[in-house]
N, C-alpha and C. Protein backbone atom coordinates (compact mmCIF):
# COMPACT_ATOMS: atom_id res chain seq x y z
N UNK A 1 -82.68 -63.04 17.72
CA UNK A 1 -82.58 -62.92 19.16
C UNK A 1 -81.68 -61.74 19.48
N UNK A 2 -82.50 -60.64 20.51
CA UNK A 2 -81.61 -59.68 20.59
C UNK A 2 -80.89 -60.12 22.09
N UNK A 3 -79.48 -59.69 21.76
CA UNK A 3 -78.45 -59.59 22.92
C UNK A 3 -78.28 -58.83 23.48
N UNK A 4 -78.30 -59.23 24.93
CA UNK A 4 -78.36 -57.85 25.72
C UNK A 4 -77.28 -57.39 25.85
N UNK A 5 -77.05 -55.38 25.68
CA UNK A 5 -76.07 -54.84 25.83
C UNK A 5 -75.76 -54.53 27.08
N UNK A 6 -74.28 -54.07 27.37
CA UNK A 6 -73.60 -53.86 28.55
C UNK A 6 -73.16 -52.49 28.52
N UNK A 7 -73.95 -51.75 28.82
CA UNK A 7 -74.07 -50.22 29.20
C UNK A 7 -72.70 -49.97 29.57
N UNK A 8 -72.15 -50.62 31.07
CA UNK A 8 -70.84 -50.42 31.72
C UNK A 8 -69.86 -50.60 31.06
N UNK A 9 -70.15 -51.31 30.01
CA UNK A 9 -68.93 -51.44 29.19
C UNK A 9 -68.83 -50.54 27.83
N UNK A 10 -69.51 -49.82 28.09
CA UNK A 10 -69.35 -48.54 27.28
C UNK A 10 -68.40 -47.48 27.41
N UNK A 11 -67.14 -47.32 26.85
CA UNK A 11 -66.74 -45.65 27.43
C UNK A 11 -67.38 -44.28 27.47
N UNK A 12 -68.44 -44.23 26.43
CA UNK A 12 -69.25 -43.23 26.49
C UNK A 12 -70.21 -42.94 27.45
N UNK A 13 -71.00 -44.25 27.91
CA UNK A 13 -71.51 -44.30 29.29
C UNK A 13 -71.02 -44.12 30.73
N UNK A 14 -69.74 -44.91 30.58
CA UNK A 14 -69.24 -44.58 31.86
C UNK A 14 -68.59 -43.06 32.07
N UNK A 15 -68.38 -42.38 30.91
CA UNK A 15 -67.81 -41.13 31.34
C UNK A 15 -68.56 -40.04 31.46
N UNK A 16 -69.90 -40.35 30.79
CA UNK A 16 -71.08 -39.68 30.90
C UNK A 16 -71.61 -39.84 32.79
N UNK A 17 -71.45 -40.86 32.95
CA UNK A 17 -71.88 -40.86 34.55
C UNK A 17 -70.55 -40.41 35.33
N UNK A 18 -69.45 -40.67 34.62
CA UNK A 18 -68.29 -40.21 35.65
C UNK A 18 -68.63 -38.66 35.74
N UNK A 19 -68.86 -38.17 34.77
CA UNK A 19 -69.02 -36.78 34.58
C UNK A 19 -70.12 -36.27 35.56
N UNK A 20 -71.27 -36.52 35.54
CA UNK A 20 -72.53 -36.61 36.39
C UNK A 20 -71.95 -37.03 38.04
N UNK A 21 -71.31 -38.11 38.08
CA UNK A 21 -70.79 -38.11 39.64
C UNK A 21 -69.66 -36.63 39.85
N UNK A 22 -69.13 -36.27 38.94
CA UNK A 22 -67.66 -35.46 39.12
C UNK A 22 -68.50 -34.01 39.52
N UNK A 23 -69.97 -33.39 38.85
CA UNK A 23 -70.31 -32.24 39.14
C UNK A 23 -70.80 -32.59 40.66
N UNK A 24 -71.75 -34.04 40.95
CA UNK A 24 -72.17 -33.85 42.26
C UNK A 24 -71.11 -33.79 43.33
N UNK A 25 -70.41 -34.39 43.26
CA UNK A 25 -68.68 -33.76 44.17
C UNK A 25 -68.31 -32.94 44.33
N UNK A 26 -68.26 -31.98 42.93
CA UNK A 26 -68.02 -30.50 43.52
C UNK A 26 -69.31 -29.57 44.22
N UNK A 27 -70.23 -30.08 43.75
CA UNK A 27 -71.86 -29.22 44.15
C UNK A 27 -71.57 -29.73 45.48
N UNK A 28 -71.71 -30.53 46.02
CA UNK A 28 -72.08 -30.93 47.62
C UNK A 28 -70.66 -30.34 47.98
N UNK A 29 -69.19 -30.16 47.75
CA UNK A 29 -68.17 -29.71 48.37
C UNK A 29 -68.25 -28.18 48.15
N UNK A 30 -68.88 -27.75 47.35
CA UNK A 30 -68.78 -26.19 47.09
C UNK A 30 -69.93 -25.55 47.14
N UNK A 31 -71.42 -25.88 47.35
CA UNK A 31 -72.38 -25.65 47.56
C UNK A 31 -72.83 -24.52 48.20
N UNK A 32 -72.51 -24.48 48.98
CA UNK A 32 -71.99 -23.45 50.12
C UNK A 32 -71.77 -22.14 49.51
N UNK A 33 -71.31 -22.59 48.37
CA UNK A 33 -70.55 -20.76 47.57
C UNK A 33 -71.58 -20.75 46.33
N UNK A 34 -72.51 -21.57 45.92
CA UNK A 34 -73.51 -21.15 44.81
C UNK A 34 -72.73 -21.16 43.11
N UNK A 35 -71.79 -21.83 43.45
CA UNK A 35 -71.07 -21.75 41.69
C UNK A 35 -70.54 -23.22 41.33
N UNK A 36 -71.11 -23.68 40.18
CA UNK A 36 -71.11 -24.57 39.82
C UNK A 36 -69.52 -24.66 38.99
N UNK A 37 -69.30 -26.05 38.21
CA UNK A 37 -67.92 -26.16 38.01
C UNK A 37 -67.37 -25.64 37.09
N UNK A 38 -68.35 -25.07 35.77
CA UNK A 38 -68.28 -24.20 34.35
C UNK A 38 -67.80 -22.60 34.96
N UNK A 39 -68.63 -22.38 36.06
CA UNK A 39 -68.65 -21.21 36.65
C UNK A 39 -66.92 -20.98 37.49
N UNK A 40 -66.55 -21.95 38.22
CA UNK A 40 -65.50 -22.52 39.03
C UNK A 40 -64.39 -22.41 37.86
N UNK A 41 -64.31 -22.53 36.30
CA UNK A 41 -63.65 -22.78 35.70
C UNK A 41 -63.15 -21.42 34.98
N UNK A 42 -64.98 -20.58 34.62
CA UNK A 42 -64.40 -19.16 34.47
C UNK A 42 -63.91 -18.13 35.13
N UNK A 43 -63.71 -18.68 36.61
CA UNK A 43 -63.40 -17.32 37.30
C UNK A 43 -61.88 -17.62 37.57
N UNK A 44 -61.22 -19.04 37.61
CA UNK A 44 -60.27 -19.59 37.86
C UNK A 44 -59.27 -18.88 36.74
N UNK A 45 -59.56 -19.05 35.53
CA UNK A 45 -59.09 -18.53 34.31
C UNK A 45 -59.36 -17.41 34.38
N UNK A 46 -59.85 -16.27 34.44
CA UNK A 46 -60.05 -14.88 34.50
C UNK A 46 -58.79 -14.31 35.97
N UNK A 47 -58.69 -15.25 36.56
CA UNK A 47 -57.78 -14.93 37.87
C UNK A 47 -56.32 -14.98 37.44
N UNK A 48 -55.92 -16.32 36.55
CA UNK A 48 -54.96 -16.25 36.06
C UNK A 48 -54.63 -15.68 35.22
N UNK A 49 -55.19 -14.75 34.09
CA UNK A 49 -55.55 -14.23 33.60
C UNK A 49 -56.39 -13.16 33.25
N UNK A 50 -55.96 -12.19 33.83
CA UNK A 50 -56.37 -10.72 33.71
C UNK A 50 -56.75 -10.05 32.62
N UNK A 51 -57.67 -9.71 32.39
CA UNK A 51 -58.06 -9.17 31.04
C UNK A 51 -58.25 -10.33 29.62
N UNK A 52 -58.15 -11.25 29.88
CA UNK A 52 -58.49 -12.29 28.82
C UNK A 52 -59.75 -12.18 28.25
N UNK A 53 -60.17 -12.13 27.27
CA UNK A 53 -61.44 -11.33 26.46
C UNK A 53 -62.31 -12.85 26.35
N UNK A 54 -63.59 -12.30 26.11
CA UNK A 54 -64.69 -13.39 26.02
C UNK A 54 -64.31 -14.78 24.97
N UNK A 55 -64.29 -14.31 24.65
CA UNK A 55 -63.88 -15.47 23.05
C UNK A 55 -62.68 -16.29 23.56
N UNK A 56 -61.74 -15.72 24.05
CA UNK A 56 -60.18 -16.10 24.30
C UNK A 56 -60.64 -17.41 25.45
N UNK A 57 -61.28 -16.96 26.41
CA UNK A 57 -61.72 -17.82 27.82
C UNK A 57 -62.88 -18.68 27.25
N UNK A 58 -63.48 -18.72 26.34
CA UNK A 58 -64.37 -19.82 25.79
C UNK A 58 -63.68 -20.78 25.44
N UNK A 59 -62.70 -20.41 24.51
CA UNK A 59 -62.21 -21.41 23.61
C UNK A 59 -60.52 -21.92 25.21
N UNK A 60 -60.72 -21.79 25.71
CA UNK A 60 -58.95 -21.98 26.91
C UNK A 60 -60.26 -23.19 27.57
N UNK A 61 -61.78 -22.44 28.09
CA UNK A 61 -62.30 -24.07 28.95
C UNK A 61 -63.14 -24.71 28.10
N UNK A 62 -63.23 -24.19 26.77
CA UNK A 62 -63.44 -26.00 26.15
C UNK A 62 -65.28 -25.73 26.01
N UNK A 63 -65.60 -23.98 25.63
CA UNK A 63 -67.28 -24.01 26.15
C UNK A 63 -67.18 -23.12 24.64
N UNK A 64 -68.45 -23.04 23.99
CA UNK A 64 -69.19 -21.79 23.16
C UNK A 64 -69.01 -20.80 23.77
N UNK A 65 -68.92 -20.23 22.29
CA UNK A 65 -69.12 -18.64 22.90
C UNK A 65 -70.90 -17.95 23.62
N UNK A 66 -71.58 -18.31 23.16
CA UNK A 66 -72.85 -17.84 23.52
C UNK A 66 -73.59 -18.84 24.91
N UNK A 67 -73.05 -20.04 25.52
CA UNK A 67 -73.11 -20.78 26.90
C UNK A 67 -72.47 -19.39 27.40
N UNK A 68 -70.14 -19.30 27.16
CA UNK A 68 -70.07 -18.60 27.94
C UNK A 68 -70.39 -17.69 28.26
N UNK A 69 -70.83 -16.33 26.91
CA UNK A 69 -71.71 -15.09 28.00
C UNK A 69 -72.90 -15.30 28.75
N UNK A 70 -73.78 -16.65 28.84
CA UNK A 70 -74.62 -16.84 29.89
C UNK A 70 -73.32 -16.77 31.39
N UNK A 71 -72.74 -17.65 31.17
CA UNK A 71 -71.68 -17.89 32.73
C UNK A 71 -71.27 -16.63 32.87
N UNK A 72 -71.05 -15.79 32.32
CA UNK A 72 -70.36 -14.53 32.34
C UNK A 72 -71.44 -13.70 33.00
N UNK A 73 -72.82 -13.43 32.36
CA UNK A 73 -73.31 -12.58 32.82
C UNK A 73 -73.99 -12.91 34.04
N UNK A 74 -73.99 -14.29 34.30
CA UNK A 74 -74.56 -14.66 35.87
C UNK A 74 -73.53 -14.39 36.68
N UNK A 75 -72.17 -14.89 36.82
CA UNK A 75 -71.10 -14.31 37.32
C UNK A 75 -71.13 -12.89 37.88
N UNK A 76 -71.09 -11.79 36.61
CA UNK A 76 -71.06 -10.08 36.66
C UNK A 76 -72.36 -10.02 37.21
N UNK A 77 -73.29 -10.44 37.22
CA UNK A 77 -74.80 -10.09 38.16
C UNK A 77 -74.45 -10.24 39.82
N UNK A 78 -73.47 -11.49 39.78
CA UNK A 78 -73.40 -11.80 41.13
C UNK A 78 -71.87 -10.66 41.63
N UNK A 79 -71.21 -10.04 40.78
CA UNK A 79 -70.71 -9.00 41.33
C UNK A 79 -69.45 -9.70 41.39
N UNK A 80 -69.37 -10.52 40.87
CA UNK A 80 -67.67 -11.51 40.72
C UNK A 80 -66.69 -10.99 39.62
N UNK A 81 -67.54 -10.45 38.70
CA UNK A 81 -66.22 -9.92 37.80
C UNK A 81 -67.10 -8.80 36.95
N UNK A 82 -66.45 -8.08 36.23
CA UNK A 82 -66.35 -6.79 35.47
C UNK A 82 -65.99 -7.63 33.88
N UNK A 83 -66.74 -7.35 33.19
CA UNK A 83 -66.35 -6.56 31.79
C UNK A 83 -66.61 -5.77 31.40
N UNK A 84 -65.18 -5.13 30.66
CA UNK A 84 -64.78 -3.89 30.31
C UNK A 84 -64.66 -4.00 28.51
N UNK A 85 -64.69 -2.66 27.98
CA UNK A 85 -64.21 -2.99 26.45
C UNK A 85 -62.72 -2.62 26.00
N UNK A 86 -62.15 -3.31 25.25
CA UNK A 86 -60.86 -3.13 24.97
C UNK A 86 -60.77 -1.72 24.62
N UNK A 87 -59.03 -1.60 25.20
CA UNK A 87 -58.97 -0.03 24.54
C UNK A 87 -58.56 -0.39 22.50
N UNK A 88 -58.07 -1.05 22.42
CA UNK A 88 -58.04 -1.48 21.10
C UNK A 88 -59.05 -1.87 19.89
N UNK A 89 -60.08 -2.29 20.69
CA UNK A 89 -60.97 -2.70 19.63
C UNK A 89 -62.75 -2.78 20.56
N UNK A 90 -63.67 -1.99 20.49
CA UNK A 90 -64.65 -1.71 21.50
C UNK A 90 -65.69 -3.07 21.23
N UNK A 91 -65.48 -3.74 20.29
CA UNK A 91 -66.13 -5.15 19.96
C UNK A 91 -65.88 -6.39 21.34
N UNK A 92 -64.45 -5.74 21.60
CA UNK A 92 -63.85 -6.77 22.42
C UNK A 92 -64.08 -6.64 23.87
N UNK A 93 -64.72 -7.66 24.70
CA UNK A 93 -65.08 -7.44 26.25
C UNK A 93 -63.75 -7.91 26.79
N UNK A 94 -62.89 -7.09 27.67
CA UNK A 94 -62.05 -7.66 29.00
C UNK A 94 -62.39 -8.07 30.11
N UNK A 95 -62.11 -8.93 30.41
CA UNK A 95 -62.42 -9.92 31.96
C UNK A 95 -61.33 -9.51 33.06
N UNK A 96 -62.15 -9.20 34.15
CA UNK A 96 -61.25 -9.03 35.29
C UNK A 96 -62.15 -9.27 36.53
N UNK A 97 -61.81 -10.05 37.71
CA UNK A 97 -62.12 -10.34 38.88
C UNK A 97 -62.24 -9.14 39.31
N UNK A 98 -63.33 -9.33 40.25
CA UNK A 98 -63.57 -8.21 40.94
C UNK A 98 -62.77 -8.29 42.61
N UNK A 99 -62.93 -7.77 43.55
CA UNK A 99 -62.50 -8.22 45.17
C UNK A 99 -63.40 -8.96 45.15
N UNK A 100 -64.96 -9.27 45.17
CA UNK A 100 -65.96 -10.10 45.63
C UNK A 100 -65.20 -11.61 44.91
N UNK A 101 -64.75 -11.31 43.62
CA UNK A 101 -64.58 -13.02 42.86
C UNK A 101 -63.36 -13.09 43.15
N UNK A 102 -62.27 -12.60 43.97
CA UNK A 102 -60.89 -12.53 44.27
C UNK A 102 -61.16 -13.16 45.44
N UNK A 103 -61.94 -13.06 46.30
CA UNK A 103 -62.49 -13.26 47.72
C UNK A 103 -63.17 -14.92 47.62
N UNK A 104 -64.39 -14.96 47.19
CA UNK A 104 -64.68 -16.22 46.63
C UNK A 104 -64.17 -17.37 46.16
N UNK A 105 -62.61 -17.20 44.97
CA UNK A 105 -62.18 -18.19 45.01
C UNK A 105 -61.01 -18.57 45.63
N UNK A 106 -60.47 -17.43 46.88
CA UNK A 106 -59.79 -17.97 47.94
C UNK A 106 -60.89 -18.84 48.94
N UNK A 107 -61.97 -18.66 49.07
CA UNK A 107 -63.06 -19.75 50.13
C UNK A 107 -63.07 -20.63 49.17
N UNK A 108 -63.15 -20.74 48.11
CA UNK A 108 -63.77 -21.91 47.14
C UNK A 108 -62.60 -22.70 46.82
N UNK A 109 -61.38 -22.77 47.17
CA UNK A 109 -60.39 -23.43 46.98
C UNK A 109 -60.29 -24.41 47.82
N UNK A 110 -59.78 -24.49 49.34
CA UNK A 110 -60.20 -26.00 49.88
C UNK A 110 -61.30 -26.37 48.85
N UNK A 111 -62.81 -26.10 49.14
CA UNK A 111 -63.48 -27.25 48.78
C UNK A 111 -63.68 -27.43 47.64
N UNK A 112 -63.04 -27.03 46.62
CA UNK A 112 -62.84 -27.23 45.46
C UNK A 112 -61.36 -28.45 45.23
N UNK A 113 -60.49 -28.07 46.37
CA UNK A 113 -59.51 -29.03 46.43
C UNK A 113 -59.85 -30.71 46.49
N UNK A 114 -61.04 -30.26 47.72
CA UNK A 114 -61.95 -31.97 48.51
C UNK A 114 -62.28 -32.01 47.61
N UNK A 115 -62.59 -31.84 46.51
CA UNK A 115 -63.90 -32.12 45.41
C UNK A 115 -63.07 -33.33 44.91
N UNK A 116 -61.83 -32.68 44.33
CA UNK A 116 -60.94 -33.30 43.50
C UNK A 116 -60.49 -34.85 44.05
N UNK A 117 -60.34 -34.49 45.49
CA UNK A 117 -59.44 -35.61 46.10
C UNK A 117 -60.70 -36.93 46.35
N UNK A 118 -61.81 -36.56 47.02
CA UNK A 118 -62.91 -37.02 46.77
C UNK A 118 -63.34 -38.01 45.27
N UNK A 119 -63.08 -37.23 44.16
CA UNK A 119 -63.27 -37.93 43.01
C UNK A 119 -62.13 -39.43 42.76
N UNK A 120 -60.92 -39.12 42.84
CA UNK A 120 -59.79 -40.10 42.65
C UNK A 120 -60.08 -40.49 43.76
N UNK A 121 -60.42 -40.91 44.97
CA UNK A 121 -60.49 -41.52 46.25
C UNK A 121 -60.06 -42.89 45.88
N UNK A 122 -61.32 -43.79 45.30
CA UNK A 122 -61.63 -44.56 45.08
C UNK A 122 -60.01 -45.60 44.32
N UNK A 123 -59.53 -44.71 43.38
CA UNK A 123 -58.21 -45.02 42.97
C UNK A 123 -57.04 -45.38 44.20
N UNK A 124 -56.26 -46.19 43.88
CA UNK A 124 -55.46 -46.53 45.14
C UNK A 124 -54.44 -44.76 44.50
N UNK A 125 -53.82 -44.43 45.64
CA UNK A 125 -52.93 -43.27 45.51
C UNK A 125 -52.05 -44.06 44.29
N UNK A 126 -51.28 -45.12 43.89
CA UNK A 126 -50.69 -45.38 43.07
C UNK A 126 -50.91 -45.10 41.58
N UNK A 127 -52.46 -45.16 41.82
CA UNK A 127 -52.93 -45.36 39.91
C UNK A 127 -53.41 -43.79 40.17
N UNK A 128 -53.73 -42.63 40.70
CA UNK A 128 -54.36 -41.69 40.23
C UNK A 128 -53.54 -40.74 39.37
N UNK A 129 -52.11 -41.11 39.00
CA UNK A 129 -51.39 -39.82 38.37
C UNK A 129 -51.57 -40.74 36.51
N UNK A 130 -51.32 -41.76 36.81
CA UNK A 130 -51.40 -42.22 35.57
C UNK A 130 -53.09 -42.11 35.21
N UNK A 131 -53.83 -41.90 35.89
CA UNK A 131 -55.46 -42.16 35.52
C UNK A 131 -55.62 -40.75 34.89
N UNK A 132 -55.26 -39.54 35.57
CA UNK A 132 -54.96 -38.13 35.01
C UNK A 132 -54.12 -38.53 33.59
N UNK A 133 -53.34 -38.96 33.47
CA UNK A 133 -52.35 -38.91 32.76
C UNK A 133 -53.18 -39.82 31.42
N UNK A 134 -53.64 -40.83 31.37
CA UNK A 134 -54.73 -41.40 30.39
C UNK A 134 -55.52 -40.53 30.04
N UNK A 135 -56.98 -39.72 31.11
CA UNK A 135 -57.73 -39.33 31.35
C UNK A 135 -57.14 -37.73 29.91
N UNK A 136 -55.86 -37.43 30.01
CA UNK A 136 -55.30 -36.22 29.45
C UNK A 136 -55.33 -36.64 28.09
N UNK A 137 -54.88 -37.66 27.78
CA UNK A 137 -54.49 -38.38 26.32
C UNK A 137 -55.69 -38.69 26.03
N UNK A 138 -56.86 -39.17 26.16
CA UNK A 138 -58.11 -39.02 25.69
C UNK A 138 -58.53 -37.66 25.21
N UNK A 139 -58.28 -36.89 26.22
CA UNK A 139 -59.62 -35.44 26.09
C UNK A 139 -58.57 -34.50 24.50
N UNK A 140 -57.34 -34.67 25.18
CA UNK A 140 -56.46 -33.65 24.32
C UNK A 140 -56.64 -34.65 22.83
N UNK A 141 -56.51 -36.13 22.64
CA UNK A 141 -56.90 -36.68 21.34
C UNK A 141 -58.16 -36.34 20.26
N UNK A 142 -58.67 -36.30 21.59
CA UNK A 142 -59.97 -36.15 20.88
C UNK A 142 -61.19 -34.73 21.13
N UNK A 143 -60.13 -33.85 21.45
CA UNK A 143 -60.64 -32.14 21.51
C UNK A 143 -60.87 -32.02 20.20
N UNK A 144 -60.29 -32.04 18.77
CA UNK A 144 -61.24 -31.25 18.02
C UNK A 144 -62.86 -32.19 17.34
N UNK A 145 -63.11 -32.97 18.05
CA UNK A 145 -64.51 -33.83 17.94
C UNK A 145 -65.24 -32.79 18.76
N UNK A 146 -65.33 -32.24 19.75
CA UNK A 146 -65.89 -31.19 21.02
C UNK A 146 -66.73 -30.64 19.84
N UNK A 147 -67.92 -30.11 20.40
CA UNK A 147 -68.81 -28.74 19.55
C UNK A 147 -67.60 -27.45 19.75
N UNK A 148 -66.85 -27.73 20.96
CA UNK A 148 -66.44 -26.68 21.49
C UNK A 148 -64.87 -26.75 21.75
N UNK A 149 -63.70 -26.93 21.05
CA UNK A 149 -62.70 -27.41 21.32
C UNK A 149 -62.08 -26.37 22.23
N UNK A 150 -61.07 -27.18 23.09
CA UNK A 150 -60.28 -26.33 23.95
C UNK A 150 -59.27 -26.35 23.36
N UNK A 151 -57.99 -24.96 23.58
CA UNK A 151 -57.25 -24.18 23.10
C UNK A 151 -55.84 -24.55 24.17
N UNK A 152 -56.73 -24.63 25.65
CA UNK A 152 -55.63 -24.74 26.48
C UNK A 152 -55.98 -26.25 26.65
């Protein structure tokens, strides 16, 4: 006799749909600007970070190298950022915001903010620092399981 399983009581399931609810939050709050949250993540890091080379910004959000030059070159098509080649080594691409992606993620900040606040809603204000704070001790435990481990 087979027993029926409980999907919800899966952590892999539920974070697989948390994940799936977490992009439609930012898509419907940021929609408006045409950049999804991978995209939201490389320009964020390229801002803080000036000249940070392809490889360097793959491995800081946790993506491949060959996903990120897709995000990269849809990005530089859309006129959001420049790569350049190192003066040190011409193998190496530099990242830098352009005014258009300097411009963009000053609009894309509120609703990138709502996205966030939107997601924890549901949490009473009491539990959302510790839910981050779990939520951190998972991902950072178990980053080098990733195809793609993050650095930062």
């Amino acid at each position: 006799m087979n027993k029926k399983s409980n999907l919800n009581g899966l952590p892999g399931h539920s974070i697989r749909r948390l994940h799936q609810i977490a992009v439609a939050v930012f898509l419907q709050e940021t929609g408006a600007h045409g950049v999804t949250p991978v995209q939201y993540a490389a320009l964020q890091t390229v801002a803080d970070t000036p000249g940070i080379d392809q490889r360097t910004l793959a491995a800081s959000i946790g993506l491949d190298t060959s996903t990120t030059a897709g995000v990269l070159d849809r990005l530089e098509a859309r006129g959001l950022l420049a790569r350049s080649a190192s003066p040190d080594d011409r193998r190496v691409r530099r990242l830098t915001l352009t005014p258009a992606g300097h411009a963009l993620l000053k609009l894309l900040l509120p609703d990138m903010q709502r996205a966030q606040q939107r997601m924890l809603a549901p949490l009473p204000k009491a539990e959302r620092a510790e839910f981050m704070r779990m939520l951190q001790v998972l991902v950072t435990s178990n980053n080098e399981l990733s195809r793609a481990p993050s650095d930062g």
